[in-house]
Protein backbone atom coordinates (compact mmCIF):
# COMPACT_ATOMS: atom_id res chain seq x y z
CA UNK A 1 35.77 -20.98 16.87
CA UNK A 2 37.72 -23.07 14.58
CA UNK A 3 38.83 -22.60 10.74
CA UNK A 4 38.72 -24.85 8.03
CA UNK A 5 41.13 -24.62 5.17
CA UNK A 6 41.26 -25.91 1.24
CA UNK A 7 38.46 -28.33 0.71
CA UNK A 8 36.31 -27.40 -2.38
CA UNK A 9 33.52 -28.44 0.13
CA UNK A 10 33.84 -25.70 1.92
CA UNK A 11 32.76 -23.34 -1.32
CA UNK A 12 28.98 -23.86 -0.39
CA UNK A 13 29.95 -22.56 3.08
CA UNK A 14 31.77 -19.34 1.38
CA UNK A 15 29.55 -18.54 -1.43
CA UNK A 16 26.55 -18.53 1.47
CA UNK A 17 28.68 -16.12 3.32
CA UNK A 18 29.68 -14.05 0.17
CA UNK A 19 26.05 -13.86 -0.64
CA UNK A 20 25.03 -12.46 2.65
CA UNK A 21 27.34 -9.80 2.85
CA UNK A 22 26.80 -9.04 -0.82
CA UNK A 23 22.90 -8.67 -0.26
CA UNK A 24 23.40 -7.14 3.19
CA UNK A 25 26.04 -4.08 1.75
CA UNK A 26 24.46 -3.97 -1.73
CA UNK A 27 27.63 -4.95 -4.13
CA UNK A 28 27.24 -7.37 -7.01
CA UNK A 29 28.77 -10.64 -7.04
CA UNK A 30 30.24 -13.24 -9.59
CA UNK A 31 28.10 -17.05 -9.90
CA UNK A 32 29.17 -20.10 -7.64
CA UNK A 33 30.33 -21.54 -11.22
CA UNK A 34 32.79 -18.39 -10.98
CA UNK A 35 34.49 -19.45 -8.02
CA UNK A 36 34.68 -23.03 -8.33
CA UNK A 37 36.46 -22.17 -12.00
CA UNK A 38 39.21 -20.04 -10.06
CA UNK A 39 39.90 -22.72 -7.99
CA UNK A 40 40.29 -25.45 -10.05
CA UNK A 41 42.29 -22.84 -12.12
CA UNK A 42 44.59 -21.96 -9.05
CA UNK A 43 44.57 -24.90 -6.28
CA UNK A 44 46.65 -27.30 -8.85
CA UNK A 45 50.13 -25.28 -7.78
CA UNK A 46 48.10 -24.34 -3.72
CA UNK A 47 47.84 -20.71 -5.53
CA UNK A 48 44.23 -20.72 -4.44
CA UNK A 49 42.38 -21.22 -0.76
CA UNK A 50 39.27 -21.26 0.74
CA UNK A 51 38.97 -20.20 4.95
CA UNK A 52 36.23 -20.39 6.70
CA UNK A 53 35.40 -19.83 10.07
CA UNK A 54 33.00 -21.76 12.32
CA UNK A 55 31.26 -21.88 15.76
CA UNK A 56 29.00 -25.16 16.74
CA UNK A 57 29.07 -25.81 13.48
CA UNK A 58 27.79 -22.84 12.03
CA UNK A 59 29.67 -20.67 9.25
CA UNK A 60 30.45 -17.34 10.57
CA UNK A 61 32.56 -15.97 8.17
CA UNK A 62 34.43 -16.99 5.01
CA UNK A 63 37.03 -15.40 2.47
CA UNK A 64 38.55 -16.70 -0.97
CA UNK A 65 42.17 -15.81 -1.08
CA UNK A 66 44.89 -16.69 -4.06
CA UNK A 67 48.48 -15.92 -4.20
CA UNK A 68 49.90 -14.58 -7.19
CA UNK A 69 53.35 -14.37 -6.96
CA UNK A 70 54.64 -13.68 -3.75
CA UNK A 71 51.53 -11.45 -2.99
CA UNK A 72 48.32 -13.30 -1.22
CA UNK A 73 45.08 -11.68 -2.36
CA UNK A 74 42.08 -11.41 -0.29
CA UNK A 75 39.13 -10.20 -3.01
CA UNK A 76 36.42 -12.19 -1.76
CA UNK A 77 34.33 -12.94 1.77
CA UNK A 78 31.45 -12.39 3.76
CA UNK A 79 30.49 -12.97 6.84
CA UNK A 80 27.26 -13.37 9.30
CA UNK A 81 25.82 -9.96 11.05
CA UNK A 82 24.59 -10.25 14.26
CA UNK A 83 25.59 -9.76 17.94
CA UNK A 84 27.21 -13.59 17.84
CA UNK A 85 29.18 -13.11 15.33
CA UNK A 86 30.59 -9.83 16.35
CA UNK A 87 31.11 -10.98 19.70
CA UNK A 88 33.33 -14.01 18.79
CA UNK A 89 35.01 -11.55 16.72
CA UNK A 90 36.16 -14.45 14.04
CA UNK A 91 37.36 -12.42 11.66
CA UNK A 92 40.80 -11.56 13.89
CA UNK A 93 41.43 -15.56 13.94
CA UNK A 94 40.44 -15.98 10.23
CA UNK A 95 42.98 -13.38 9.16
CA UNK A 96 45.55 -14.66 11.51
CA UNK A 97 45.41 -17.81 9.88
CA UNK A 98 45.35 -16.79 6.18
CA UNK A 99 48.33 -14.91 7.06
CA UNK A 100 49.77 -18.24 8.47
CA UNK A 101 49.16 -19.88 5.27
CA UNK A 102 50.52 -17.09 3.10
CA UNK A 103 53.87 -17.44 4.63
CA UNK A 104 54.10 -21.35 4.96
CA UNK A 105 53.62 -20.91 0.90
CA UNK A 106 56.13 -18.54 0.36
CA UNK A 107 54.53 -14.96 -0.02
CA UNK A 108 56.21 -11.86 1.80
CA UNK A 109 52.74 -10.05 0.91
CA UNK A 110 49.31 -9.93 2.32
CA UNK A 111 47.01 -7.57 0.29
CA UNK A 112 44.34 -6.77 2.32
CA UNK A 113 42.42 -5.25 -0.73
CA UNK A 114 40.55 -2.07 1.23
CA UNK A 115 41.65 0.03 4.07
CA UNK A 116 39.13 0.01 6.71
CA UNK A 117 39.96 0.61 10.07
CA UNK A 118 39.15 -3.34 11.08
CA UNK A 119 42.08 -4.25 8.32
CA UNK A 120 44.07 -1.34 9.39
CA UNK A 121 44.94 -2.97 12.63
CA UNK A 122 46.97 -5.66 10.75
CA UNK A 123 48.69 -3.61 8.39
CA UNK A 124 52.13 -1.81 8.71
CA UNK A 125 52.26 0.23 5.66
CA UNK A 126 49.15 1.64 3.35
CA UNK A 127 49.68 1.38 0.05
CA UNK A 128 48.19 3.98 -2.27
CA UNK A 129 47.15 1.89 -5.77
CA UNK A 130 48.18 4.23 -8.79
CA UNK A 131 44.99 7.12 -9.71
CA UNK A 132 43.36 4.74 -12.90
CA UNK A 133 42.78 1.78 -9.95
CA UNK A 134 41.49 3.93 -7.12
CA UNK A 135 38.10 5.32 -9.05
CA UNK A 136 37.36 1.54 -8.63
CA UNK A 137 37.01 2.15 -4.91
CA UNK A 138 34.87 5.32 -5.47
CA UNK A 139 35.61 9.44 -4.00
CA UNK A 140 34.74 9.44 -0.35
CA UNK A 141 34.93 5.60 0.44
CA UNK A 142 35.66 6.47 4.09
CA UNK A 143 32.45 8.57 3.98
CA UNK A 144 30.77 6.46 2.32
CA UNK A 145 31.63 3.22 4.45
CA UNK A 146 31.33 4.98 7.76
CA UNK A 147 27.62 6.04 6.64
CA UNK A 148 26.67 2.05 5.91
CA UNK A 149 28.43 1.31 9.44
CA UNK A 150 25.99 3.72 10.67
CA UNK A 151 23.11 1.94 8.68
CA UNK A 152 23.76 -1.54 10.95
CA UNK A 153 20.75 -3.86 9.66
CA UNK A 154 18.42 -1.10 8.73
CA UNK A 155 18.25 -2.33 4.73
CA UNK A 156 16.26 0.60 4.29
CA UNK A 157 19.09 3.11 5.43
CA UNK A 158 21.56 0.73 3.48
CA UNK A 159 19.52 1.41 0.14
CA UNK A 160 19.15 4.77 0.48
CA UNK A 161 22.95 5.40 1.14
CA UNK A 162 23.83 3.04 -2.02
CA UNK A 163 20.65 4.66 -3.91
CA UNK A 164 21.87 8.81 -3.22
CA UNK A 165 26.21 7.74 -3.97
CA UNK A 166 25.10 6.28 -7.26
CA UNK A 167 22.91 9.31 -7.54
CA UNK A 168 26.12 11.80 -6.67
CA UNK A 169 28.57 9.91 -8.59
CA UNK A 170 30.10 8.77 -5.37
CA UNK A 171 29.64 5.31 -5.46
CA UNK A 172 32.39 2.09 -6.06
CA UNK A 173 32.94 1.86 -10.04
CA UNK A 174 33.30 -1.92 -10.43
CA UNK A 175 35.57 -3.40 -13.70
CA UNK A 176 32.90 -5.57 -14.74
């Protein structure tokens, strides 16, 4: 497994990945036009960075990160499902390496944007955002993302977890 940094080339790669993971966990995402306007916007002072992560060749997994301040956020990524993927596990090196980057430019921050148990193993303190910014993340997120964990590939199960949270009010409140 190897991972690529910084080359607008590699937004094809990430935007394939995004796409997947949007279509596979039912969440709504911005255009490719989006993404290649935030980094033109933020690569001009290296605020901006794409990582992707690769086996024979083959895009496994991909994120979108940009530093504001001395904070790096990670808002974007996707990666494959399936057994190979999961069995490389390419998402430990692909963090370990945006972390890398973050500090070589200066941040003393790594938001990891979410608090599942996967990103849990890399953080050493939870930060609680303030009441208006967690109704973004929905009541019950544990509950809810343990239930699609449970789903796997099953689209079916996927839909009708997405399908009854909206129904209860229980599901993530986007901005947009």
């Amino acid at each position: 497994v190897s991972v690529r940094i910084g080359e607008q080339l590699l937004l094809d790669d990430f935007y394939e990945m995004h796409r997947l993971t949007a279509q596979h966990q039912g969440f709504p995402i911005f255009s490719r036009e989006y993404f290649s306007y935030i980094w033109e916007l933020f690569v001009k002072n290296g605020r901006a960075q794409f990582f992707v992560a690769y086996h024979d060749g083959r895009p496994l997994a991909a994120t979108f990160k940009t530093i504001v301040g001395s904070r790096m956020y990670g808002g974007w990524g996707g990666m494959r499902r399936g057994p190979e993927a999961k069995k490389l596990r390419v998402n430990y090196l692909l963090r370990m390496t945006e972390i890398g980057w973050a500090r070589e430019h200066g941040c003393s921050h790594y938001d990891l944007s979410g608090a599942q148990p996967f990103k849990k193993q890399f953080a050493i303190e939870t930060v609680q955002w303030p009441r208006p910014l967690r109704k973004f993340y929905g009541p019950l997120r544990t509950f809810r993302w343990r239930l699609l964990e449970k789903a796997g590939d099953s689209h079916f199960l996927r839909r009708s977890f997405n399908k009854a949270s909206r129904h209860f009010g229980l599901s993530q409140k986007m901005p947009w």
